[in-house]
Protein backbone atom coordinates (compact mmCIF):
# COMPACT_ATOMS: atom_id res chain seq x y z
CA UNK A 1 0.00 0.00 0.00
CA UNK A 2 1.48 3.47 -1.02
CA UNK A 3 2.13 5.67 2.06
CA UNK A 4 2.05 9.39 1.50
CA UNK A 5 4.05 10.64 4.83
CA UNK A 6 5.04 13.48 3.44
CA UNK A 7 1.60 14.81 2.71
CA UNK A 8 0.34 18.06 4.59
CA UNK A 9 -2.44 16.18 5.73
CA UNK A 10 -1.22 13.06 6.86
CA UNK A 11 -0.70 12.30 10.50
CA UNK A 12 0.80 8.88 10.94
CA UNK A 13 -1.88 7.55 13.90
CA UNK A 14 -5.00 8.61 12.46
CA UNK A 15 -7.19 9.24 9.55
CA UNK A 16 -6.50 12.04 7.15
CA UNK A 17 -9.04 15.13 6.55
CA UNK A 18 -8.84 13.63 2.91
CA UNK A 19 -9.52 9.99 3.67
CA UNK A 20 -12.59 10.96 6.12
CA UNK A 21 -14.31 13.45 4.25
CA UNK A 22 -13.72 11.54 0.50
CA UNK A 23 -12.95 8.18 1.16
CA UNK A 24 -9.32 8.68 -0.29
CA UNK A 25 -6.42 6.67 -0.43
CA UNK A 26 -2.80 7.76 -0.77
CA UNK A 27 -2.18 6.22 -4.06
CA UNK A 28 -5.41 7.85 -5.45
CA UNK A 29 -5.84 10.98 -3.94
CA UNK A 30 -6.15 14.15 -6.05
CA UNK A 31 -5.27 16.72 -2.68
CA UNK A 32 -1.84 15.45 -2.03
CA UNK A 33 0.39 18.10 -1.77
CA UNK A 34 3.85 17.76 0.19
CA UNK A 35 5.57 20.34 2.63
CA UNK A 36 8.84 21.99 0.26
CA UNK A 37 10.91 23.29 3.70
CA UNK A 38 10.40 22.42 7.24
CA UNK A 39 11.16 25.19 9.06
CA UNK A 40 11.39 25.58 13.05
CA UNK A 41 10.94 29.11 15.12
CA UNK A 42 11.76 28.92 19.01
CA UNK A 43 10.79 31.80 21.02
CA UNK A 44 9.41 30.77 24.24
CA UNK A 45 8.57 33.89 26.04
CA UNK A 46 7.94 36.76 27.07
CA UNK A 47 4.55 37.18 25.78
CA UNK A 48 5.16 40.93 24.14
CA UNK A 49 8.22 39.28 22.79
CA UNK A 50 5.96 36.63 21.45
CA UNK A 51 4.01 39.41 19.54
CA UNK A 52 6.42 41.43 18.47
CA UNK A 53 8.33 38.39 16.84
CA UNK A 54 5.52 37.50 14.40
CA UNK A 55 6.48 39.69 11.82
CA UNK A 56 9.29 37.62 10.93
CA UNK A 57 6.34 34.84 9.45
CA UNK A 58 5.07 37.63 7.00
CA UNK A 59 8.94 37.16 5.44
CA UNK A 60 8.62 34.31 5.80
CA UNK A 61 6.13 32.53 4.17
CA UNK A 62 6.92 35.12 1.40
CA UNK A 63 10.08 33.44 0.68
CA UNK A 64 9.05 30.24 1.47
CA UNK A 65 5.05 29.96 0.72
CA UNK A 66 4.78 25.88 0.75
CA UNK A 67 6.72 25.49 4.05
CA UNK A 68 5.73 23.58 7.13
CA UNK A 69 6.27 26.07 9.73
CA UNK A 70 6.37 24.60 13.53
CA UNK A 71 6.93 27.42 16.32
CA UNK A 72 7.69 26.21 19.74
CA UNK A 73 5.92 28.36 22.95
CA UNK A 74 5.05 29.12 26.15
CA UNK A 75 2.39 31.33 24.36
CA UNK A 76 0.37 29.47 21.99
CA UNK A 77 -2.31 32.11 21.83
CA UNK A 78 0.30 34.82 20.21
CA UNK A 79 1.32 32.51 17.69
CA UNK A 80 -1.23 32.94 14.76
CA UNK A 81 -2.76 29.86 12.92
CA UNK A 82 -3.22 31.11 9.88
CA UNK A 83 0.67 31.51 9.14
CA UNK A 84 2.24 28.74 11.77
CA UNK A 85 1.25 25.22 10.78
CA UNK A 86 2.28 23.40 13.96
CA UNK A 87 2.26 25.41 17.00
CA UNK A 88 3.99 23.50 20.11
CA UNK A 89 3.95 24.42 23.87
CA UNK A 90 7.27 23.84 25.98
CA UNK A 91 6.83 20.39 27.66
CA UNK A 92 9.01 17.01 27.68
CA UNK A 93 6.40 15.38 24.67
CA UNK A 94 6.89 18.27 22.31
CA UNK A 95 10.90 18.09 23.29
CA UNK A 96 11.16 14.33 22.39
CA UNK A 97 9.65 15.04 19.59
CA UNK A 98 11.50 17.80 18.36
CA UNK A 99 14.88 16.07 19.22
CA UNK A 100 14.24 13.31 16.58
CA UNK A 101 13.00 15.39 13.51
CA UNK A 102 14.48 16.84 11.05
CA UNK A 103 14.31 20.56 10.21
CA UNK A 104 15.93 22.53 6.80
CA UNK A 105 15.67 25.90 9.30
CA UNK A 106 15.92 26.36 12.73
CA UNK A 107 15.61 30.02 13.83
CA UNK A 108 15.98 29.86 17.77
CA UNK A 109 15.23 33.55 19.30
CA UNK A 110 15.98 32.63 22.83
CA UNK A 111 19.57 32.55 24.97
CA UNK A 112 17.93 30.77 27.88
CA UNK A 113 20.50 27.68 28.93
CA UNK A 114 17.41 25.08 28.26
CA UNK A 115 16.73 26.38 24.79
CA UNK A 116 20.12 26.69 23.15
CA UNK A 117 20.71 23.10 24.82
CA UNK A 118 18.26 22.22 22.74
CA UNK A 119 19.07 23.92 19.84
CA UNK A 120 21.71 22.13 19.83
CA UNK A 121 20.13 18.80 20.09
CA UNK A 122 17.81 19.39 17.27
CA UNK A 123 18.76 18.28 13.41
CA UNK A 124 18.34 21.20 11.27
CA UNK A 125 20.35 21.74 8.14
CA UNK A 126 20.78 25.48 9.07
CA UNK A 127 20.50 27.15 12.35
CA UNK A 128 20.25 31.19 12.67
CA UNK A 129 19.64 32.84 15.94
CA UNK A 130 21.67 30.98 19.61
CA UNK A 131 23.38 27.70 19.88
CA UNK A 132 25.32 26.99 22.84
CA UNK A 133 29.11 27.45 23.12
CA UNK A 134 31.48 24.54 25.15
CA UNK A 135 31.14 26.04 28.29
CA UNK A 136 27.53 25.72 28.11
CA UNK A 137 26.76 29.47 27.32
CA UNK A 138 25.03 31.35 24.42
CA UNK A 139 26.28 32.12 21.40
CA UNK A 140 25.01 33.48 18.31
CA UNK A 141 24.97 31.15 15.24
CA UNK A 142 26.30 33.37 12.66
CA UNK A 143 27.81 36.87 12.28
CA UNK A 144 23.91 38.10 11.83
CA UNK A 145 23.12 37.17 15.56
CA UNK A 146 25.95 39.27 16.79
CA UNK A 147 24.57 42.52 16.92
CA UNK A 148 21.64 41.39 19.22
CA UNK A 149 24.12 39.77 21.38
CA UNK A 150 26.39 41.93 21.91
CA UNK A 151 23.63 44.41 23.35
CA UNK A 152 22.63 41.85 25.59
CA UNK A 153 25.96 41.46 27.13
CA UNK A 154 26.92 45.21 27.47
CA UNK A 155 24.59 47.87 29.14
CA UNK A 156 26.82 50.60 27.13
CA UNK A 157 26.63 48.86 23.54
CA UNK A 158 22.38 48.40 24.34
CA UNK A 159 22.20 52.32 24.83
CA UNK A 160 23.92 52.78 21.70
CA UNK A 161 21.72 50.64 19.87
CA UNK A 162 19.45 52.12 17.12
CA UNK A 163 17.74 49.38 15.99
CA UNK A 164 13.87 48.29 16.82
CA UNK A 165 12.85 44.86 18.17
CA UNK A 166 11.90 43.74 14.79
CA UNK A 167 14.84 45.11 12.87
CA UNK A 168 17.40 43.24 15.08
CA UNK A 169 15.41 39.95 14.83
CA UNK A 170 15.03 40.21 10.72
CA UNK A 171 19.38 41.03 10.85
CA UNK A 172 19.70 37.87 12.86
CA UNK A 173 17.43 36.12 9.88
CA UNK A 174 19.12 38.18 7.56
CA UNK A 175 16.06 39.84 5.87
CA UNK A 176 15.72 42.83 4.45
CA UNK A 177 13.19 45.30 7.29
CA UNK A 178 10.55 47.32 5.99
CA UNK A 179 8.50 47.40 9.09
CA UNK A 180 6.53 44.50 8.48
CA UNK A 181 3.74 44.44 10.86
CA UNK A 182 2.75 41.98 14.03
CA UNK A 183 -0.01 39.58 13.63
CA UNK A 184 -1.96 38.61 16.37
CA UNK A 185 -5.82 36.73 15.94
CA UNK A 186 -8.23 37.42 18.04
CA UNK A 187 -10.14 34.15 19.58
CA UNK A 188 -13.67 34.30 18.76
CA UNK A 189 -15.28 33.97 22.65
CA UNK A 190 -18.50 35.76 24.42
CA UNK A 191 -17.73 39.16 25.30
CA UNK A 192 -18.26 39.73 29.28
CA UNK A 193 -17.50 43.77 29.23
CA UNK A 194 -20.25 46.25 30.00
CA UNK A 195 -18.52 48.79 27.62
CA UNK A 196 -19.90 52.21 26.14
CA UNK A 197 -20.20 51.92 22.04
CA UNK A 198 -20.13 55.55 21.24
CA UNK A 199 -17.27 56.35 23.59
CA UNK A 200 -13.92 57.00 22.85
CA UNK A 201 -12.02 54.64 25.36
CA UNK A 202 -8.45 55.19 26.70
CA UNK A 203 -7.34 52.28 28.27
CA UNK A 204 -4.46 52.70 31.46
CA UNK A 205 -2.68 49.86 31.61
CA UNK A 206 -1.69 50.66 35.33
CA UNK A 207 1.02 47.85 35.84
CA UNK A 208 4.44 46.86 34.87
CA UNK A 209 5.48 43.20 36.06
CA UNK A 210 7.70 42.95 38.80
CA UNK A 211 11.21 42.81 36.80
CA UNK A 212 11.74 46.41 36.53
CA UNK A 213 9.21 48.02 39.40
CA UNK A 214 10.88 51.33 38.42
CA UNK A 215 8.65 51.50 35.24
CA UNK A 216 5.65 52.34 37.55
CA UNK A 217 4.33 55.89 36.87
CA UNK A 218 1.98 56.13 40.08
CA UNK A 219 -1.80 55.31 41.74
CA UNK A 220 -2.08 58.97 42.15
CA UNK A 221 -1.22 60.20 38.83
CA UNK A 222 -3.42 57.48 37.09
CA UNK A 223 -6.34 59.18 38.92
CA UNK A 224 -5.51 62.86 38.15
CA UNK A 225 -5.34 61.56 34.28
CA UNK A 226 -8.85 59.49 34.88
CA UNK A 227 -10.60 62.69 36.13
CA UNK A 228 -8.49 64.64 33.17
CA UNK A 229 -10.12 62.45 30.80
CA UNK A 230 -13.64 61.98 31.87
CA UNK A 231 -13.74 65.90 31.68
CA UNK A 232 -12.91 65.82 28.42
CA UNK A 233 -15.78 63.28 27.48
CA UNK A 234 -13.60 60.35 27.09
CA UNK A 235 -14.25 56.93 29.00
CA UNK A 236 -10.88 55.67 30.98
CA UNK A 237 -10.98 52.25 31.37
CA UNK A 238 -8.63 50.60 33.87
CA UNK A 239 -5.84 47.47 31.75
CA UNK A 240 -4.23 45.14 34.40
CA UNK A 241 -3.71 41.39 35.51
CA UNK A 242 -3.98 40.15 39.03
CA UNK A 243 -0.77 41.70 40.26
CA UNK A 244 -3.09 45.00 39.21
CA UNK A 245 -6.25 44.55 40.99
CA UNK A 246 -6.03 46.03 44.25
CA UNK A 247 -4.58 49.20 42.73
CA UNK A 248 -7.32 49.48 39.84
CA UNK A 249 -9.91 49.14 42.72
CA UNK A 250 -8.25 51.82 44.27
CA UNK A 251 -7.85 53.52 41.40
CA UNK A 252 -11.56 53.37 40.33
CA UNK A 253 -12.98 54.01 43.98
CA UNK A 254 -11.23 57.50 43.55
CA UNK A 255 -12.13 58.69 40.02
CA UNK A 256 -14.51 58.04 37.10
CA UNK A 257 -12.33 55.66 35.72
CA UNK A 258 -13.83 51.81 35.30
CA UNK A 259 -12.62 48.94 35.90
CA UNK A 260 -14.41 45.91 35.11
CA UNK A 261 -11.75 43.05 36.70
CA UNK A 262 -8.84 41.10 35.61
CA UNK A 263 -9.34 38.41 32.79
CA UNK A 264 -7.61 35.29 31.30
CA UNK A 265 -5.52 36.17 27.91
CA UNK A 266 -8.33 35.44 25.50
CA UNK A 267 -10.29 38.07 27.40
CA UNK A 268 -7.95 40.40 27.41
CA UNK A 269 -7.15 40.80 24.16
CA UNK A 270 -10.74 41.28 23.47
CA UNK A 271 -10.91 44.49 26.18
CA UNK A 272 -7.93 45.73 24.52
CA UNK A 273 -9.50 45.54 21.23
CA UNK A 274 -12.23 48.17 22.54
CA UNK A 275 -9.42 50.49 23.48
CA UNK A 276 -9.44 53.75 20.91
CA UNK A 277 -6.15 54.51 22.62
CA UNK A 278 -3.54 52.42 25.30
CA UNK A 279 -1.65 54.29 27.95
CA UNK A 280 1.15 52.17 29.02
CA UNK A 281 4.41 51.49 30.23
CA UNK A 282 6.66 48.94 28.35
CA UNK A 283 4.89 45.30 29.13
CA UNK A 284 2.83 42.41 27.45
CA UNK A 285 -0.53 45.24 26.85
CA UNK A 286 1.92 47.53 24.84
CA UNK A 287 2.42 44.82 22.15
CA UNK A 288 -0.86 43.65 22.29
CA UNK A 289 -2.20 47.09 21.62
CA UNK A 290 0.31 47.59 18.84
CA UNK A 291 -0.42 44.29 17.13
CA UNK A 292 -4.59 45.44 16.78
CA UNK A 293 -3.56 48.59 15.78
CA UNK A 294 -4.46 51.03 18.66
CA UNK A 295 -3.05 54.50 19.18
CA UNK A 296 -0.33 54.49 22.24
CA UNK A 297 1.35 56.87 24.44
CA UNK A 298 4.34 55.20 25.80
CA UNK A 299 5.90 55.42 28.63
CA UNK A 300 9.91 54.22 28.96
CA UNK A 301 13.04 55.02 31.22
CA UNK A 302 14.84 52.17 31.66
CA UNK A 303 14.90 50.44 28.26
CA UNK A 304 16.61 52.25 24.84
CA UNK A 305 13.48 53.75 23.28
CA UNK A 306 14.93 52.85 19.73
CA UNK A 307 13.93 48.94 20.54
CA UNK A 308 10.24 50.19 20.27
CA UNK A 309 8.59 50.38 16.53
CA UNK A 310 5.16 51.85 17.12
CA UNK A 311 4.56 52.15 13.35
CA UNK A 312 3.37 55.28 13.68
CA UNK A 313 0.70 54.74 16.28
CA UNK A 314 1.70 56.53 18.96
CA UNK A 315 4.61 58.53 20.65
CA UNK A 316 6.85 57.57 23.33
CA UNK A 317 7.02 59.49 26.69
CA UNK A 318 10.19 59.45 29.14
CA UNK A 319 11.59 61.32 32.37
CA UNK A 320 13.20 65.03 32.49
CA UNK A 321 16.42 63.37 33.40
CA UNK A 322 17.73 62.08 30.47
CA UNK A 323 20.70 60.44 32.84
CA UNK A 324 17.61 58.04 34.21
CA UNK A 325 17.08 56.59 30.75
CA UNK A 326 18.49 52.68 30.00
CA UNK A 327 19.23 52.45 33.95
CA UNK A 328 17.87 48.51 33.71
CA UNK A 329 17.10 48.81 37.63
CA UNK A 330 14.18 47.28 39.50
CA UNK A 331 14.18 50.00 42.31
CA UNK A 332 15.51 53.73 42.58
CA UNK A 333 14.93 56.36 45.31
CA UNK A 334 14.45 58.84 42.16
CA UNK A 335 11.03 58.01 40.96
CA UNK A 336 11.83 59.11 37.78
CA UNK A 337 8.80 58.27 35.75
CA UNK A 338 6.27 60.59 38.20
CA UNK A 339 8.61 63.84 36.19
CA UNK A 340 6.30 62.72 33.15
CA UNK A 341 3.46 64.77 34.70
CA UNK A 342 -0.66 63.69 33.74
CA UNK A 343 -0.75 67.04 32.37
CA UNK A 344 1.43 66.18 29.38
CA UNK A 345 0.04 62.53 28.98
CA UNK A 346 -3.49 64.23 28.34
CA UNK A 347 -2.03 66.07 26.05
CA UNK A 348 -0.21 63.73 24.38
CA UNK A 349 -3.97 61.69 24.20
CA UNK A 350 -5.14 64.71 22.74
CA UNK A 351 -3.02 65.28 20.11
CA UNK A 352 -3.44 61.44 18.98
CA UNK A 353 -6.93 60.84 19.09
């Protein structure tokens, strides 16, 4: 009997879309059609990073349309279906698997010690992006992965740097940049937000994580700029996780602004999406909002403001003290962000809506 493995449809333990729906056979089956390059993308996490690395797949499947891409995640839900064919979640089954298939491309994104291990460990005819050096370190594959890792190593050399995100990650896959856009989907579920329809809605995305606490702009100033706002006939609507909640109740219990609770991913995305505008500092919501389009004012001090492309969408905002910015410190007696005064943000709103 003629076995068709390399078919895009077949999966080796069960029937094929073609055999159930038509009865088909391998050796008489008009759809087969066979993968041309298997290729394999690694970028675990963070989530924003997750986002902001799909633009590479718009290259991609220009130059390589008939691929079988697989893309390896903590994030499935960033990863869009309609350009990834496989996508794979971190765990020891997908690993196993991984480890005894062969790839044409591997393009790992990641310096963690457990992914360049196995970078290492997987059969790929070319790899671009971090292996692993004898001493069990990263290192970058080719001379295109240099650049990015050499601003990882040296605070000086990543304040220098006047590349975006996306730029540096198209060198390391050395493509050609013309700000090719993210690409995120948006799951189709019930919406649970009592939102206004004829409102414009500026979303405050009050958090930042807990790496870098110094990226915090304030409880107090988020309320001055919620008053601001409602003044002005806009509707300010609260952004945050669980780390966020007690300060958005706060928040919210002392000006207009609502906040209708924290959500799981899918959810979020979808409360984003009724966002005409995202106030935020650099996190997970800022990508998100970029990815579905939404005008941004950004706020930054400790990160090189060239690694943001907003494509236009917004403008970034950053302390007085310009000896603040690229500091890459989780706590500072300066509060530098609270010099980037509510007054200015609302004007900043203004000027973009």
């Amino acid at each position: 009997m003629l076995i068709r493995n390399d078919c895009v449809f077949f999966k080796g333990d069960i029937p094929c879309k073609p055999h159930k729906k038509w009865n088909v056979h391998c050796e008489n089956c008009k759809y087969y059609k066979s993968f041309k390059e298997r290729i394999l993308i690694i970028k675990l996490g963070a989530a924003g990073d997750v986002i902001r690395t799909t633009p590479i797949l718009r290259k991609i499947r220009e130059i390589y349309p008939d691929a079988e891409i697989t893309w390896l995640t903590h994030y499935p839900l960033f990863v869009p279906n309609s350009y990834v064919n496989n996508i794979l979640k971190w765990n020891i089954e997908n690993i196993l698997w991984l480890q005894n298939t062969k790839f044409d491309f591997l393009i790992n994104l990641d310096k963690d010690k457990e992914v360049i291990a196995l970078a290492m460990s997987i059969k790929a005819k070319d790899k671009k992006g971090y292996l692993m050096d004898n001493f069990g370190h990263c290192k970058p594959a080719n001379s295109y992965a240099e650049n990015k890792w050499f601003t990882g190593l040296f605070d000086d050399v990543s304040r220098k740097n006047s590349k975006s995100y996306p730029e540096e990650i198209f060198e390391i896959l050395n493509f050609p940049y013309h700000k090719e856009e993210y690409i995120l989907e948006i799951p189709e579920r019930e919406e649970k937000f009592n939102i206004p329809e004829k409102k414009i809605i500026i979303g405050l995305n009050t958090g930042c994580g807990t790496r870098w606490l110094t990226r915090l702009w304030g409880k107090d100033n988020w309320i001055k700029l919620s008053k601001m706002l409602n003044n002005k006939g806009y509707f300010p609507l609260l952004l945050g996780g669980k780390m966020e909640d007690k300060m958005n109740k706060e928040i919210a219990a002392k000006s207009p602004a609502f906040y209708p609770g924290f959500f799981p991913l899918e959810d979020f995305l979808l409360l984003v999406n009724h966002c005409n505008l995202v106030v935020t500092s650099v996190t997970m919501t800022l990508h998100i909002a970029i990815a579905l389009k939404k005008k941004i004012v950004l706020f930054n001090n400790i990160f090189n403001r060239n690694e943001f492309e907003l494509y236009g969408l917004g403008e970034i905002l950053e302390p007085a003290d310009k000896n603040c910015l690229g500091c890459y410190k989780n706590s500072c007696p300066k509060e530098c962000m609270s010099t980037i005064l509510p007054e200015t943000v609302e004007k900043r709103i203004e000027k973009l809506i």
